[in-house]
C-alpha atoms as a PDB file:
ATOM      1  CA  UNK A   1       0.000   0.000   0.000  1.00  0.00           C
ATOM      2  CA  UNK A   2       1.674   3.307  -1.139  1.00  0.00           C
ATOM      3  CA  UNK A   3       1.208   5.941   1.711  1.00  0.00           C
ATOM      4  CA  UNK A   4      -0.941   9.536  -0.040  1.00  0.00           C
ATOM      5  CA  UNK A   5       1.476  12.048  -0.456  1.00  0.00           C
ATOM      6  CA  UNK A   6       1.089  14.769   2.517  1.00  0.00           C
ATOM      7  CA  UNK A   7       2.388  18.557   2.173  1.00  0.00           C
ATOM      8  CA  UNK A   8       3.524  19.620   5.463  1.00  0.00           C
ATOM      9  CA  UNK A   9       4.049  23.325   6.636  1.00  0.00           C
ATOM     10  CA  UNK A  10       6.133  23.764   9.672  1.00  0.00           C
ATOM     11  CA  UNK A  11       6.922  27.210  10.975  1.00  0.00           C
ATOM     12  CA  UNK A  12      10.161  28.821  12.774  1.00  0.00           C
ATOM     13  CA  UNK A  13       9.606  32.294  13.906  1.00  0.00           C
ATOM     14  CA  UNK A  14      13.164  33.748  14.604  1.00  0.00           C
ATOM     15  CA  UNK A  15      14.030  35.310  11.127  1.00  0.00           C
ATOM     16  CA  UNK A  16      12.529  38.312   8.539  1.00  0.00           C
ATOM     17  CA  UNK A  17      11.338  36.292   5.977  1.00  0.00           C
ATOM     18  CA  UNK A  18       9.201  33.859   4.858  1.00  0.00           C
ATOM     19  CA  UNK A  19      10.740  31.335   2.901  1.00  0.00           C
ATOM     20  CA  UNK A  20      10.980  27.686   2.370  1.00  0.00           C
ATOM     21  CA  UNK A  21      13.955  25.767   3.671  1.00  0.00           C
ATOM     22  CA  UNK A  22      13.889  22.130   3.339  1.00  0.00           C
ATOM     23  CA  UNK A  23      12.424  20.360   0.576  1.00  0.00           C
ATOM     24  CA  UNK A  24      11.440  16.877  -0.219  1.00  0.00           C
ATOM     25  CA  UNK A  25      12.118  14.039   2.490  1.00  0.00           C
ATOM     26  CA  UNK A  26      11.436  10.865   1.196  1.00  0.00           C
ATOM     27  CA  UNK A  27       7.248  10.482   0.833  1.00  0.00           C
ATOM     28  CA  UNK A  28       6.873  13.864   2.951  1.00  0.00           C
ATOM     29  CA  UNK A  29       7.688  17.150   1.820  1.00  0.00           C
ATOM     30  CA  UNK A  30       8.667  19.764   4.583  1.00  0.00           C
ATOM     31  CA  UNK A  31       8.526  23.420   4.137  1.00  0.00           C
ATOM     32  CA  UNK A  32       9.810  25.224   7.108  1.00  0.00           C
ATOM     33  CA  UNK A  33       8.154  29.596   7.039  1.00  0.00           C
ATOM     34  CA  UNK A  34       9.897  31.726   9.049  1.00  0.00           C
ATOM     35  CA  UNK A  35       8.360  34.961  10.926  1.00  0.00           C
ATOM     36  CA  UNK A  36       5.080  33.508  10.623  1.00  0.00           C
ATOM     37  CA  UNK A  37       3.750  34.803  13.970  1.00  0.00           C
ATOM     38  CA  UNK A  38       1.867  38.167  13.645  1.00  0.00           C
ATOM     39  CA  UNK A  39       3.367  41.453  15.797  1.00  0.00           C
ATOM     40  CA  UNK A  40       2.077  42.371  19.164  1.00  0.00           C
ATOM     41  CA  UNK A  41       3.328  46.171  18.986  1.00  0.00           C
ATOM     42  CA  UNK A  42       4.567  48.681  16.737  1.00  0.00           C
ATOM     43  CA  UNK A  43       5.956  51.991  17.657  1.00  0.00           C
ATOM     44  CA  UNK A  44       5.530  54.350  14.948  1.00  0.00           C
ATOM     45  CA  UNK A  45       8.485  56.989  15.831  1.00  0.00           C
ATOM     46  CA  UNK A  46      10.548  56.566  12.337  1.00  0.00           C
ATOM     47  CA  UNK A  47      13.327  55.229  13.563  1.00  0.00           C
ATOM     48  CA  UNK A  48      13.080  52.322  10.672  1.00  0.00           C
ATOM     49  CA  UNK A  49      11.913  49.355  13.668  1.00  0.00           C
ATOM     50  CA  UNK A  50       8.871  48.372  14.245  1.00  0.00           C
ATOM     51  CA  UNK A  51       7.392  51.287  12.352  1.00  0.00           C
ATOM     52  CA  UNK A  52       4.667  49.588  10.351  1.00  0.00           C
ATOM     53  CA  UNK A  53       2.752  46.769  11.378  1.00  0.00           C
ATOM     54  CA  UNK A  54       4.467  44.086   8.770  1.00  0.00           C
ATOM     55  CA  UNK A  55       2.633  40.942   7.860  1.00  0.00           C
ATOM     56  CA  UNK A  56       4.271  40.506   4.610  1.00  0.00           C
ATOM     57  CA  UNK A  57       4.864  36.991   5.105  1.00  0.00           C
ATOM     58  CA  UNK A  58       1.227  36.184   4.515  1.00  0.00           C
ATOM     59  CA  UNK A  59      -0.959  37.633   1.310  1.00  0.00           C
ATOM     60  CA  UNK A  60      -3.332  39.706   3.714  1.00  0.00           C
ATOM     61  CA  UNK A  61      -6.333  40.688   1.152  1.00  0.00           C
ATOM     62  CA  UNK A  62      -8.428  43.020   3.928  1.00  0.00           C
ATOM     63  CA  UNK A  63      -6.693  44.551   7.481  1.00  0.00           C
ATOM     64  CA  UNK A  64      -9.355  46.120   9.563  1.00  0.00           C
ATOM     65  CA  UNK A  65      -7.524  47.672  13.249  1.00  0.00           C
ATOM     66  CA  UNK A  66     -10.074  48.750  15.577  1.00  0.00           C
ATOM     67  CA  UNK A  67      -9.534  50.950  18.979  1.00  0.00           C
ATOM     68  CA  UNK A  68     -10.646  49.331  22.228  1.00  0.00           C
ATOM     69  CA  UNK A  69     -14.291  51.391  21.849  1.00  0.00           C
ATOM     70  CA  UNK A  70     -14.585  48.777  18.320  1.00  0.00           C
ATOM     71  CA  UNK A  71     -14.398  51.576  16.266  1.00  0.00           C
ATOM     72  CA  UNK A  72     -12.680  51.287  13.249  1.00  0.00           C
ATOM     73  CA  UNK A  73      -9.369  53.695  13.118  1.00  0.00           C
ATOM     74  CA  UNK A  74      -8.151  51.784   9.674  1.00  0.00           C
ATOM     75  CA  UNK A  75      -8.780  49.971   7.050  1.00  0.00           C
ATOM     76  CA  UNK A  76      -6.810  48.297   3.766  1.00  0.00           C
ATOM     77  CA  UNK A  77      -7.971  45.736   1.091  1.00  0.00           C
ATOM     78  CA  UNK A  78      -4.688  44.523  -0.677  1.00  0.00           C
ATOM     79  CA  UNK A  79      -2.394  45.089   2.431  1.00  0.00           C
ATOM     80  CA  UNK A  80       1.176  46.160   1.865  1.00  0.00           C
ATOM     81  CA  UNK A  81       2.156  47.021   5.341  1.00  0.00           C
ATOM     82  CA  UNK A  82       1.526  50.336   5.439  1.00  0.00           C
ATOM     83  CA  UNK A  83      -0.184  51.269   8.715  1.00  0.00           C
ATOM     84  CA  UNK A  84       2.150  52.433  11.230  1.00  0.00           C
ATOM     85  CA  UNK A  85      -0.377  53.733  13.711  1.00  0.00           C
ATOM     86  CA  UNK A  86      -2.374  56.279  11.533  1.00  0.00           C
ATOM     87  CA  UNK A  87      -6.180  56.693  11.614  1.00  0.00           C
ATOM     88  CA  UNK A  88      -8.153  57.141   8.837  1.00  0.00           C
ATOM     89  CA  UNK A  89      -7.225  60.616   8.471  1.00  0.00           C
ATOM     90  CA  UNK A  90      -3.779  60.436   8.679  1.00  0.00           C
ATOM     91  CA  UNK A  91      -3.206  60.656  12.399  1.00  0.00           C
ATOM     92  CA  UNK A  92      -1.023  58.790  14.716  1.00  0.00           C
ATOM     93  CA  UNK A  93      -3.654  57.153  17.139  1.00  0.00           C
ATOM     94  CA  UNK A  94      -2.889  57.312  20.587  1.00  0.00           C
ATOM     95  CA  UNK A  95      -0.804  55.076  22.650  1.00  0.00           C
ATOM     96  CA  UNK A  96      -2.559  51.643  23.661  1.00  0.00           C
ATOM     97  CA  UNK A  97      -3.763  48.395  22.651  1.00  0.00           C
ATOM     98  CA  UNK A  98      -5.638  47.796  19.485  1.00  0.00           C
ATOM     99  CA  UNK A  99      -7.470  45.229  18.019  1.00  0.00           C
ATOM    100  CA  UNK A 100      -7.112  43.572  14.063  1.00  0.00           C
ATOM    101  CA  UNK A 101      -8.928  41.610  11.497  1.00  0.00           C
ATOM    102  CA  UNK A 102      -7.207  40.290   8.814  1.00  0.00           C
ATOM    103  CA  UNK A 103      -8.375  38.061   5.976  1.00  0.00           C
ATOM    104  CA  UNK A 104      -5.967  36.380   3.756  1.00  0.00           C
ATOM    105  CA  UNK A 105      -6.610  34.722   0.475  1.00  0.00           C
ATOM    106  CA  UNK A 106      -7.824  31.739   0.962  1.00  0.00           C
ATOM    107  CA  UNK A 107     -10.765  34.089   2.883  1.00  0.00           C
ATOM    108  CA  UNK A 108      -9.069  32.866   6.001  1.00  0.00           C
ATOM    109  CA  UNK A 109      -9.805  35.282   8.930  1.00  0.00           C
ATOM    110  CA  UNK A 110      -7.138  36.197  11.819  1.00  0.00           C
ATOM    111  CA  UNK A 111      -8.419  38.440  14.545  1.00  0.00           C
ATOM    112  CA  UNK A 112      -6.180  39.590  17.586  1.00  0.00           C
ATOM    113  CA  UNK A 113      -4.292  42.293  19.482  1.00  0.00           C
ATOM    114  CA  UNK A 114      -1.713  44.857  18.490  1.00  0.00           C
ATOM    115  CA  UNK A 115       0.205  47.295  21.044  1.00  0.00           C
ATOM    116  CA  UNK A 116       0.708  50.991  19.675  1.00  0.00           C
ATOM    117  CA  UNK A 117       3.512  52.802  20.994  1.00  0.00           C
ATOM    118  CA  UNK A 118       3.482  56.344  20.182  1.00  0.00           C
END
């Protein structure tokens, strides 16, 4: 009986990218992603770290960020990390904790918690 070949996705989350680094082994192929975790803070100050709130690892087709009130402070179909704190009118939001909705692709939805340091 010949086993189904299985595509397996393990993820490492110490690096920048996402890329695959192991290929086939034997009937199993193993694709290891790094940085697949999703930031708990930015602090939009320009000093080129942690300005922008980076998913680029995964193809994120909507980011909603909401304040703790569940009001929406931004919003981005086709995201290309590009909020680093702003509202929808340009302005840094205050420090604190917000709260994300992202949908990817595949329509798959991630929801969770972001710290904003201003």
């Amino acid at each position: 009986m010949k086993l189904p070949h299985y595509f397996y996705l393990l993820f490492h989350s110490h690096s920048h990218k996402a890329k695959p680094i192991f290929g086939t082994l034997g009937e199993m192929q193993v694709w290891i992603f790094e940085n697949c975790t999703i930031s708990q803070g930015i602090s939009p100050n320009g000093d080129g770290l942690n300005d922008t709130f980076d998913i680029s690892w995964m193809s994120a087709t909507s980011v909603k960020i909401f304040n703790r009130n569940r009001i929406e402070v931004y919003q981005a179909r086709n995201y290309k990390n590009k909020w680093g704190g702003q509202d929808k009118n340009g302005n840094i939001v205050q420090t604190g904790t917000y709260f994300y909705m992202i949908t990817d692709e595949d329509q798959e939805m991630r929801n969770g918690w972001i710290y904003v340091k201003g």
